[in-house]
Protein backbone atom coordinates (compact mmCIF):
# COMPACT_ATOMS: atom_id res chain seq x y z
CA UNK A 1 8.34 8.60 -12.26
CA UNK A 2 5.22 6.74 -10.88
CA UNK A 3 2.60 5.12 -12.71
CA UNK A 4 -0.19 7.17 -14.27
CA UNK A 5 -3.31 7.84 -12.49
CA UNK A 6 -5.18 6.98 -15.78
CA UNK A 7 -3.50 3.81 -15.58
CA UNK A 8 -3.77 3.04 -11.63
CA UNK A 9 -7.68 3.53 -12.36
CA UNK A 10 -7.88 1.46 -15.26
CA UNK A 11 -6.10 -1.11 -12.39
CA UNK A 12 -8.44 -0.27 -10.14
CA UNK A 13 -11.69 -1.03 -12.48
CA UNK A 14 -10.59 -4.05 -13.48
CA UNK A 15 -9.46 -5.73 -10.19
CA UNK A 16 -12.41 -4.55 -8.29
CA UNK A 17 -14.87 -5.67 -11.62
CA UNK A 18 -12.90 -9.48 -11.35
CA UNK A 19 -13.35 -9.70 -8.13
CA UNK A 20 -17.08 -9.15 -7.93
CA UNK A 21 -16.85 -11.54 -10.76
CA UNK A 22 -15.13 -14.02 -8.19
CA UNK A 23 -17.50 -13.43 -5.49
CA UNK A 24 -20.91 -13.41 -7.79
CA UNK A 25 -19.64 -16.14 -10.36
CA UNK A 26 -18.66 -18.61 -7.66
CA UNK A 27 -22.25 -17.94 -5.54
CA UNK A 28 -24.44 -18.82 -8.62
CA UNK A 29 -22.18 -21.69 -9.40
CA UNK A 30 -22.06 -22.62 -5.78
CA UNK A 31 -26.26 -22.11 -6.02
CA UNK A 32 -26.34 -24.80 -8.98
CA UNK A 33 -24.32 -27.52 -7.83
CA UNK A 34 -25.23 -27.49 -4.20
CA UNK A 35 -28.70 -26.29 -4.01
CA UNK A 36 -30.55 -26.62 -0.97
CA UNK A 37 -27.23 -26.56 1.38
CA UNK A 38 -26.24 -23.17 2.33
CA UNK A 39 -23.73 -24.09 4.26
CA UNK A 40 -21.89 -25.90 0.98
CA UNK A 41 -22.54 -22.51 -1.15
CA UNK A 42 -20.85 -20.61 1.64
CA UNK A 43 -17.73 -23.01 1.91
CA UNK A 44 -17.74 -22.81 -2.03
CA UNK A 45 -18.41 -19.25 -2.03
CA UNK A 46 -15.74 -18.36 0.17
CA UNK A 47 -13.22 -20.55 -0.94
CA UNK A 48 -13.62 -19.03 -4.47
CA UNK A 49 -12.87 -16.07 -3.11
CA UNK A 50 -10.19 -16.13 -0.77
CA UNK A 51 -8.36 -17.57 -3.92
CA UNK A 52 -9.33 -14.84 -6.00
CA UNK A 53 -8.83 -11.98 -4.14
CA UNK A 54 -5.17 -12.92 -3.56
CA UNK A 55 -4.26 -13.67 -7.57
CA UNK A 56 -6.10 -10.44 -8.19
CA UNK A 57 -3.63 -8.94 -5.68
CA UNK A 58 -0.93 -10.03 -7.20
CA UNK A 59 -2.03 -8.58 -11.26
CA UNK A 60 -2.51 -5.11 -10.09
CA UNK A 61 -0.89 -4.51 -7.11
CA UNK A 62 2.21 -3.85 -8.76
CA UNK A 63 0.07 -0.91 -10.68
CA UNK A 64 -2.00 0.36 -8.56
CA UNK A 65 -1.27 -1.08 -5.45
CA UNK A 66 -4.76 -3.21 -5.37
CA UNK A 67 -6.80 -1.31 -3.06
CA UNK A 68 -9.95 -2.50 -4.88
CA UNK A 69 -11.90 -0.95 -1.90
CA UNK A 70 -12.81 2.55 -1.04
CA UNK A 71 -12.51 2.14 2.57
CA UNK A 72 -8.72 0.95 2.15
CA UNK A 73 -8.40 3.94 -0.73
CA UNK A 74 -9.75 6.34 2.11
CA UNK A 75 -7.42 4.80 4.91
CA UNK A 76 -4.52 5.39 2.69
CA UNK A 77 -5.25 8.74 1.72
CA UNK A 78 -5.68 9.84 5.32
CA UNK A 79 -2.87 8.44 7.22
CA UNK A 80 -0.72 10.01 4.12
CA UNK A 81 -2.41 13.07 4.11
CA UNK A 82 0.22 15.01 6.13
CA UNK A 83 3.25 13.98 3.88
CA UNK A 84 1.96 13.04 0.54
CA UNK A 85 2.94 10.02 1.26
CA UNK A 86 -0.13 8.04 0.89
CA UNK A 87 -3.14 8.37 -1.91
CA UNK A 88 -3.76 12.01 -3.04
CA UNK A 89 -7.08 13.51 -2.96
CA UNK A 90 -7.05 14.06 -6.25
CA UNK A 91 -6.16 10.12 -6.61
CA UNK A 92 -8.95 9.40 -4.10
CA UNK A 93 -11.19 11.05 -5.94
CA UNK A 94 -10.51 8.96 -9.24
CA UNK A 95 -9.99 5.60 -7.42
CA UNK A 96 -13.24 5.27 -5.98
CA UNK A 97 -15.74 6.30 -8.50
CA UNK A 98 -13.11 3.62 -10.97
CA UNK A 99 -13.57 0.66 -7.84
CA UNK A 100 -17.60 1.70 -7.74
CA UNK A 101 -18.14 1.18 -12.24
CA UNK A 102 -15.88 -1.71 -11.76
CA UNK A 103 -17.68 -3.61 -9.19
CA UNK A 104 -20.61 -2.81 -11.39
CA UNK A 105 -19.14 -4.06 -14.81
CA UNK A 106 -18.73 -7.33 -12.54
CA UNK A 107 -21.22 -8.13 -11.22
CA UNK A 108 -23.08 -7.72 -15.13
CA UNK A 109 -20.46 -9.90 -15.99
CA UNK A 110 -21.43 -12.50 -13.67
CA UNK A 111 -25.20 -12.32 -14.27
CA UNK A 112 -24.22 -12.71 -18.06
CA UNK A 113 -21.87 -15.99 -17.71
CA UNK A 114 -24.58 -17.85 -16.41
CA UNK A 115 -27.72 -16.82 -19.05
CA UNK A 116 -28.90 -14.31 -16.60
CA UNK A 117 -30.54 -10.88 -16.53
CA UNK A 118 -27.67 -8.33 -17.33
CA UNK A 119 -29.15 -6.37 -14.43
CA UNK A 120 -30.98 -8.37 -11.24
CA UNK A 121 -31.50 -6.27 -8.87
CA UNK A 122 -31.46 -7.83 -5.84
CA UNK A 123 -34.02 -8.68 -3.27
CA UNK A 124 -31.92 -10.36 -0.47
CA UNK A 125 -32.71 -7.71 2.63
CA UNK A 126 -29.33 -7.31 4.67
CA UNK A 127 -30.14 -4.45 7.38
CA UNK A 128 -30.64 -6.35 10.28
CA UNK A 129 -28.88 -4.53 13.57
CA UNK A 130 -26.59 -7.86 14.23
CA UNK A 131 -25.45 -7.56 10.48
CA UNK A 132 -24.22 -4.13 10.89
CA UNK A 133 -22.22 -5.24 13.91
CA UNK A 134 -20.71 -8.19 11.91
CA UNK A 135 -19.77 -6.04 9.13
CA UNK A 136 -18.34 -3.04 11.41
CA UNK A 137 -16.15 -6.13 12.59
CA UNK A 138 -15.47 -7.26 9.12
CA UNK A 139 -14.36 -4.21 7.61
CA UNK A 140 -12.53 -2.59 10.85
CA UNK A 141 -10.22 -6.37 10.78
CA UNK A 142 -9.31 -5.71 7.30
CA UNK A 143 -8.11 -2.14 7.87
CA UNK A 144 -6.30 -3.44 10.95
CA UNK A 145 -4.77 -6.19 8.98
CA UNK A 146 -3.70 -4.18 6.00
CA UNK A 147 -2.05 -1.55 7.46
CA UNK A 148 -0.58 -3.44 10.47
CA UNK A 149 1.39 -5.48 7.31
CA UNK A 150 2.60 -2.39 5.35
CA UNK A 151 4.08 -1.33 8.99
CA UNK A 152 5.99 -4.25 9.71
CA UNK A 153 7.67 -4.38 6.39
CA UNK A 154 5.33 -7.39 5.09
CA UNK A 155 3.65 -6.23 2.47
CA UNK A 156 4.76 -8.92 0.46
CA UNK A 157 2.37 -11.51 2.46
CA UNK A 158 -0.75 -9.23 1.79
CA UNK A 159 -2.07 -11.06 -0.96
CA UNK A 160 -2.04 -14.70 1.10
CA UNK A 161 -3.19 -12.70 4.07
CA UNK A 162 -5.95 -10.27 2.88
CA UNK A 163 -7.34 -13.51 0.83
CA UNK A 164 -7.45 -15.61 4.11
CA UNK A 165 -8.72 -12.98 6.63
CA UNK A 166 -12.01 -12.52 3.47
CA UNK A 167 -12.05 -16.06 3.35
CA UNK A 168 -12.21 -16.85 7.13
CA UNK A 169 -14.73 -13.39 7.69
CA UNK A 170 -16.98 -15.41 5.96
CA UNK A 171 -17.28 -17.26 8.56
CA UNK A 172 -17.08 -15.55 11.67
CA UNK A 173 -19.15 -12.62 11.01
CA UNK A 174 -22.85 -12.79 10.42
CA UNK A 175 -22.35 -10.36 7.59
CA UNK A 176 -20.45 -12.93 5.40
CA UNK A 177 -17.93 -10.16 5.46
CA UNK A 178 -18.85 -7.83 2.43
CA UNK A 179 -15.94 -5.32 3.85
CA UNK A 180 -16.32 -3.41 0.92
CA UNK A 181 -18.66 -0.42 -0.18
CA UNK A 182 -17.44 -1.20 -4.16
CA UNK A 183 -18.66 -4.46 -3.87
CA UNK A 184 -21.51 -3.90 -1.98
CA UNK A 185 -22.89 -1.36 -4.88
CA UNK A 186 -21.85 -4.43 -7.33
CA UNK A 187 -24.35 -7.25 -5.64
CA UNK A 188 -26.62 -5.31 -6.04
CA UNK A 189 -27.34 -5.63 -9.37
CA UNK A 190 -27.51 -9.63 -9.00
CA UNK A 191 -30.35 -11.30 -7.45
CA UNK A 192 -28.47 -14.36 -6.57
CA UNK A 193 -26.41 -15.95 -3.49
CA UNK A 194 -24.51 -13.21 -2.92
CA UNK A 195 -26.71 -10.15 -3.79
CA UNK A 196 -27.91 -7.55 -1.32
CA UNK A 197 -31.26 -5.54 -2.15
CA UNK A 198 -30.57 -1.95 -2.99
CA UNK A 199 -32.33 -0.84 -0.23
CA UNK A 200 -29.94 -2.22 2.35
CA UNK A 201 -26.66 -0.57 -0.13
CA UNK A 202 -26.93 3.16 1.80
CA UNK A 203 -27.17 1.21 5.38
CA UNK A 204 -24.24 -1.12 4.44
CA UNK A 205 -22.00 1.81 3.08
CA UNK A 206 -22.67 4.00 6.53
CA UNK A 207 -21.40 0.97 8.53
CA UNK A 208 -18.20 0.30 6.17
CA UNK A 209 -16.81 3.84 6.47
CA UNK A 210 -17.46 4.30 10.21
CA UNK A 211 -15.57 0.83 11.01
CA UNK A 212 -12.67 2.00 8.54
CA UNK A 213 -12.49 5.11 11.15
CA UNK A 214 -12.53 2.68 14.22
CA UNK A 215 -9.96 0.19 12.28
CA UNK A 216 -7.71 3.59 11.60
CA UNK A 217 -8.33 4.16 15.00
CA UNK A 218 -7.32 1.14 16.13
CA UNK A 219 -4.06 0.71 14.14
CA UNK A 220 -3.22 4.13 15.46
CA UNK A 221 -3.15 3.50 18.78
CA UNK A 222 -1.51 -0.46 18.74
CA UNK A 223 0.69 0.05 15.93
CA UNK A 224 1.44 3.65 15.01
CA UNK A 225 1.82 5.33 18.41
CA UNK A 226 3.63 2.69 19.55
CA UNK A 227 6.27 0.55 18.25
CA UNK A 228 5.09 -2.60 19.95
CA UNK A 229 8.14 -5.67 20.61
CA UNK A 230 6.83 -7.94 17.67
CA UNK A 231 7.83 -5.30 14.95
CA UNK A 232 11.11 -4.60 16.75
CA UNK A 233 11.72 -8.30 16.54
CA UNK A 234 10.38 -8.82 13.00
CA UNK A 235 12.73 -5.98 11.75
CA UNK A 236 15.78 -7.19 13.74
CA UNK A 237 15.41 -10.57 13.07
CA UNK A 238 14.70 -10.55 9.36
CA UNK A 239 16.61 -7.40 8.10
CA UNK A 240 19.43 -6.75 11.24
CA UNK A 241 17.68 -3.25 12.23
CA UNK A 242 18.20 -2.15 15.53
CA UNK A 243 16.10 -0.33 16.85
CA UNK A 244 17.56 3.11 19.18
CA UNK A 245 15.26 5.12 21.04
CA UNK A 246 17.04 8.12 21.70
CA UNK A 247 17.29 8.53 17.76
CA UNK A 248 13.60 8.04 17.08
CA UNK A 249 12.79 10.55 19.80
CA UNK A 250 14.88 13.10 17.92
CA UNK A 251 13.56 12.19 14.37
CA UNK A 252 10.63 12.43 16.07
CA UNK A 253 11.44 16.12 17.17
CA UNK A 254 12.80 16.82 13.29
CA UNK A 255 9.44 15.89 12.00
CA UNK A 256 7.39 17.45 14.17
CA UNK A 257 9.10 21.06 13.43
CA UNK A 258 8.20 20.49 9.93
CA UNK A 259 11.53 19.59 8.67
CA UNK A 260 11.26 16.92 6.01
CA UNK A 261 13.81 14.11 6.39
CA UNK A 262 14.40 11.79 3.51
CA UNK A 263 16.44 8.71 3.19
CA UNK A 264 17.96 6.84 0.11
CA UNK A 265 18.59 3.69 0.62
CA UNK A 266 20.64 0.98 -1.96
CA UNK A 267 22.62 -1.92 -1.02
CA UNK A 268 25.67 -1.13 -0.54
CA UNK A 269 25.31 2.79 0.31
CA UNK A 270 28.41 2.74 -1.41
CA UNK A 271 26.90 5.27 -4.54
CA UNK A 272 24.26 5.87 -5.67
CA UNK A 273 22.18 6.41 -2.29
CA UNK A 274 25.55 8.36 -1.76
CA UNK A 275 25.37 10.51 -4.78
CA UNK A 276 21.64 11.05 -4.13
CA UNK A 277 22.63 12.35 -0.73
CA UNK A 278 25.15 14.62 -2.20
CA UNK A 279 23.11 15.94 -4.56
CA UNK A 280 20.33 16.75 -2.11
CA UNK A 281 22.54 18.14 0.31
CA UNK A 282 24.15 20.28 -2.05
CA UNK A 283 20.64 21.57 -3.71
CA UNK A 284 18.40 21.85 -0.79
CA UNK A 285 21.10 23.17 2.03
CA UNK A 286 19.49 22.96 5.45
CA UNK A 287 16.06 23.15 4.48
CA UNK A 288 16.26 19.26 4.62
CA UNK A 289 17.56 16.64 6.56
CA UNK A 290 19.37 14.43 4.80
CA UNK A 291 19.89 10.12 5.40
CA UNK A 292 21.31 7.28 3.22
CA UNK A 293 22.02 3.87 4.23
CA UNK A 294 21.68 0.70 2.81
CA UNK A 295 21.18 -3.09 3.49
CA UNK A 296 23.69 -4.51 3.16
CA UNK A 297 26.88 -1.54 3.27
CA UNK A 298 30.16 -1.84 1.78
CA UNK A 299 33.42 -1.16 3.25
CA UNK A 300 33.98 2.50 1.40
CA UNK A 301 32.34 4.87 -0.76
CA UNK A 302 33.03 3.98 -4.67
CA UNK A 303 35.70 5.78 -5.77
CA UNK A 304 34.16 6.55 -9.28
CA UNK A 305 31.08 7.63 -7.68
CA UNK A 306 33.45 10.03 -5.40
CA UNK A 307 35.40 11.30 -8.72
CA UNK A 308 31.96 12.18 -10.51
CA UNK A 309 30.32 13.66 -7.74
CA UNK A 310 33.86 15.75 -7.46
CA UNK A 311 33.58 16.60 -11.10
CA UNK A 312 30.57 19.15 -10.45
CA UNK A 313 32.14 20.06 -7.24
CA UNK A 314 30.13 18.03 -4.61
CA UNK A 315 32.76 16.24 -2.25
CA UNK A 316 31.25 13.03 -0.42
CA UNK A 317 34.74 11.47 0.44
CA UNK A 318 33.94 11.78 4.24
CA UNK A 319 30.79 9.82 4.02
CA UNK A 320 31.28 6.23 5.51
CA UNK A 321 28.56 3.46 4.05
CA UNK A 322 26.28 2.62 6.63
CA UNK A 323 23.96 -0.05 7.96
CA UNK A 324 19.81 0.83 7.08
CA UNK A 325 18.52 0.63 10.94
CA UNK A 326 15.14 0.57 11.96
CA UNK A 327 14.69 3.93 13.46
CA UNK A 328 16.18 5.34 10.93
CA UNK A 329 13.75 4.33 8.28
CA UNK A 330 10.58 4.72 10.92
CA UNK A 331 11.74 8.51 11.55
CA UNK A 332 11.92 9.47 7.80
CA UNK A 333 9.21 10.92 5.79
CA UNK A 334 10.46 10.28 2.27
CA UNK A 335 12.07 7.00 2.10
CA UNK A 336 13.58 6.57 -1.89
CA UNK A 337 14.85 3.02 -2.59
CA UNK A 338 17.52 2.34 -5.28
CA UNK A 339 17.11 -1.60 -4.96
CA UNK A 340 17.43 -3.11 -1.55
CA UNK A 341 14.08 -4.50 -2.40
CA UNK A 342 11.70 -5.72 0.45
CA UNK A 343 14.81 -5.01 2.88
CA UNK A 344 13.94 -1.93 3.59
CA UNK A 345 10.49 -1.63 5.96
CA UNK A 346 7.02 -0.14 4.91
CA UNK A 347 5.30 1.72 7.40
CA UNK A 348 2.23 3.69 5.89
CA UNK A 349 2.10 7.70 6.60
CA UNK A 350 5.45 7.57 4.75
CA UNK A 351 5.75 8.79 1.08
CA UNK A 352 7.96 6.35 -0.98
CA UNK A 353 9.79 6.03 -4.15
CA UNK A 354 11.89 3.18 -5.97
CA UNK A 355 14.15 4.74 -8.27
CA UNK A 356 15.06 2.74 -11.09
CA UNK A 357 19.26 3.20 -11.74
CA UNK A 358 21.71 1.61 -12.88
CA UNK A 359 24.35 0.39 -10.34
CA UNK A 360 27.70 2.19 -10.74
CA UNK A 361 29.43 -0.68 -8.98
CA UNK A 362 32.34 -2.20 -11.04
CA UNK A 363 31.42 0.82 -14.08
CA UNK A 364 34.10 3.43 -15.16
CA UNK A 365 33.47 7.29 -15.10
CA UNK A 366 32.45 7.38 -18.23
CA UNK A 367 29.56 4.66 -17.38
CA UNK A 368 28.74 6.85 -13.59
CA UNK A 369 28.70 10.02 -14.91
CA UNK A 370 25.17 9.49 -16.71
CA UNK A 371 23.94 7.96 -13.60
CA UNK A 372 25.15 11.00 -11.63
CA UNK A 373 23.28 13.22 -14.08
CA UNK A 374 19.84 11.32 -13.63
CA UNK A 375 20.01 11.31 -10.15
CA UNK A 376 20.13 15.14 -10.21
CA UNK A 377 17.17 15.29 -12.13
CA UNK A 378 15.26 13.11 -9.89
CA UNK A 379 16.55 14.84 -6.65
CA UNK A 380 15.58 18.52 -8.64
CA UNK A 381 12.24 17.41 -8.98
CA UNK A 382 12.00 15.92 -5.59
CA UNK A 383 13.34 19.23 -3.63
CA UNK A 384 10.90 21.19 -5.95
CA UNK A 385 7.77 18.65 -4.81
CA UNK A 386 9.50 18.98 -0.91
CA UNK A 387 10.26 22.83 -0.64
CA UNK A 388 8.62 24.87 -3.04
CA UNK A 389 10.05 27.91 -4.21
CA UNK A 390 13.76 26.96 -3.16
């Protein structure tokens, strides 16, 4: 149902390889056509890319999500780690060895556009103590910032914002903001503006996974722990979600006594985040608690989605469409989407699926009944992935 890890890693390789591209390319051009003013080839440097990194975003997110950095692979893996809902270790393992050959492959790439050495290793020295603070900074911001979007529901900025906060760390840190082990491994093998001499790589990497710990850390105790008044507003505001805190206490409770929850969410919850329901009532009894809403809800349950779900003897005429709230959506662990698009909030620890189905809204019986088949395959797999052995 997801994309192939073969494929995600393929994503991975090439977005981290173009964006070392970006970042070496643009120094040596920077190099040539301002030389002498380092303060030019930083402005063109980092301007290069800011611009980049956010088009490169956009390619392979959709794929494999465009972590193009081990730290942020690593951050994703462990807040998930608990309900599979981030990068699996077996994932992990494959993404960063694929962002590591890819920063590799471009920084070669680089040295070979401009008539240079395939391999240059570099002899810039980077290990100076007020470096590694600049870099802890660098890389603990960008965990911060990444995460702190995907849990206010605004992913969909990342690209804009990850390329800015890169392109404005440039700046402010006395690192230049590498923020990245990949690419760190990459300028090495270029002796130009933006290399860094193998010798300072093992120093560099020690100080990029300790700040993604403090930037987990961080996010954890701001964001995570604590649903702080700006997301309340940003959900309210921009999707109608309001928040209740009695009801996150007790999905709070739900999760904690290991009792997965999982919500379906459409548009209209009017069928098939209905039928989904159904089904996964019907197939995994108790041993799950069950949620649909949707963004927008109808007035009543479909009535063809009622007669086919009737047909294999699941009755869902009591349910009543209902509005996706906040807490509802924050105190779920599996959150499946059936196209409410960005209307329904991200908020990382949380395992997520977008179900691609047809909408039975204005079909006959004969049209829903296929629908209400592939939805029971999908919710059989997902109750054999959620409670094994049932």
């Amino acid at each position: 149902m997801g994309v192939a890890l073969w494929r995600r890693a393929i994503a991975e390789l090439v977005g981290t390889a173009l964006l070392v591209t970006v970042v070496v390319g643009s120094g040596i051009m920077a190099a040539n056509l301002s030389p002498g003013d380092v303060g030019v080839q930083l402005l063109e440097n980092s301007i290069a890319t800011a611009f980049g990194l956010a088009v490169i975003i956009l390619v392979v997110g959709p794929v494999s999500g465009a972590h193009l950095n081990p730290v942020v692979s690593l951050a994703d893996w462990w807040l998930g780690r608990r309900t599979r809902a981030g990068l699996a270790a077996r994932d992990l393992g494959v993404y960063i060895p694929a962002q590591v050959a890819g920063a590799i492959i471009g920084a070669v790439l680089a040295n070979l556009m401009f008539d240079l050495a395939a391999v240059d290793w570099s002899s810039k020295a980077r290990d100076e103590p007020y470096l590694w603070l600049g870099e802890v900074v660098a890389t603990c911001g960008l965990v911060l910032l990444v995460f702190a979007l995907a849990r206010s529901g605004r992913a969909a900025v990342a690209p804009a914002a990850v390329g800015a906060y890169i392109g404005a760390a440039y700046w402010f840190t006395s690192s230049t903001s590498f923020a990245n082990p990949a690419v760190t491994v990459g300028r090495a093998f270029t002796d130009t503006f933006a290399g860094i001499e193998p010798a300072s790589v093992p120093g560099s990497w020690s100080r990029n996974w300790s700040a993604c710990w403090w930037g987990w850390g961080c996010w954890r105790r701001c964001i995570r722990t604590r649903r702080r008044a700006w997301s309340r507003w940003w959900s309210r505001t921009r999707m109608g979600l309001r928040p209740d805190p009695g009801r996150a206490e007790k999905g709070m409770s739900q999760m904690t006594q290991g009792k997965p929850t999982v919500l379906f969410v459409c548009v209209h919850n009017a069928g098939r985040s209905q039928m989904a329901a159904g089904w996964l009532r019907h197939l995994a009894g108790d041993a799950v608690d069950v949620r649909s809403a949707g963004s927008a809800p109808a007035g009543q349950i479909n009535p063809v989605a009622v007669t086919a779900m009737a047909e294999v003897g699941i009755d869902i005429t009591g349910n009543i469409p209902t509005l996706l709230e906040y807490d509802t959506a924050y105190t779920s662990d599996v959150i499946i989407t059936m196209g409410c698009g960005d209307a329904c909030p991200v908020f990382p620890g949380k395992r997520y699926e977008d179900w691609k189905l047809d909408d039975p809204a204005g079909q006959g019986i004969d049209a829903v009944r296929p629908i209400r088949d592939e939805i029971r395959v999908r919710v059989e797999q997902l109750v054999a992935d959620l409670v094994p052995g049932r």
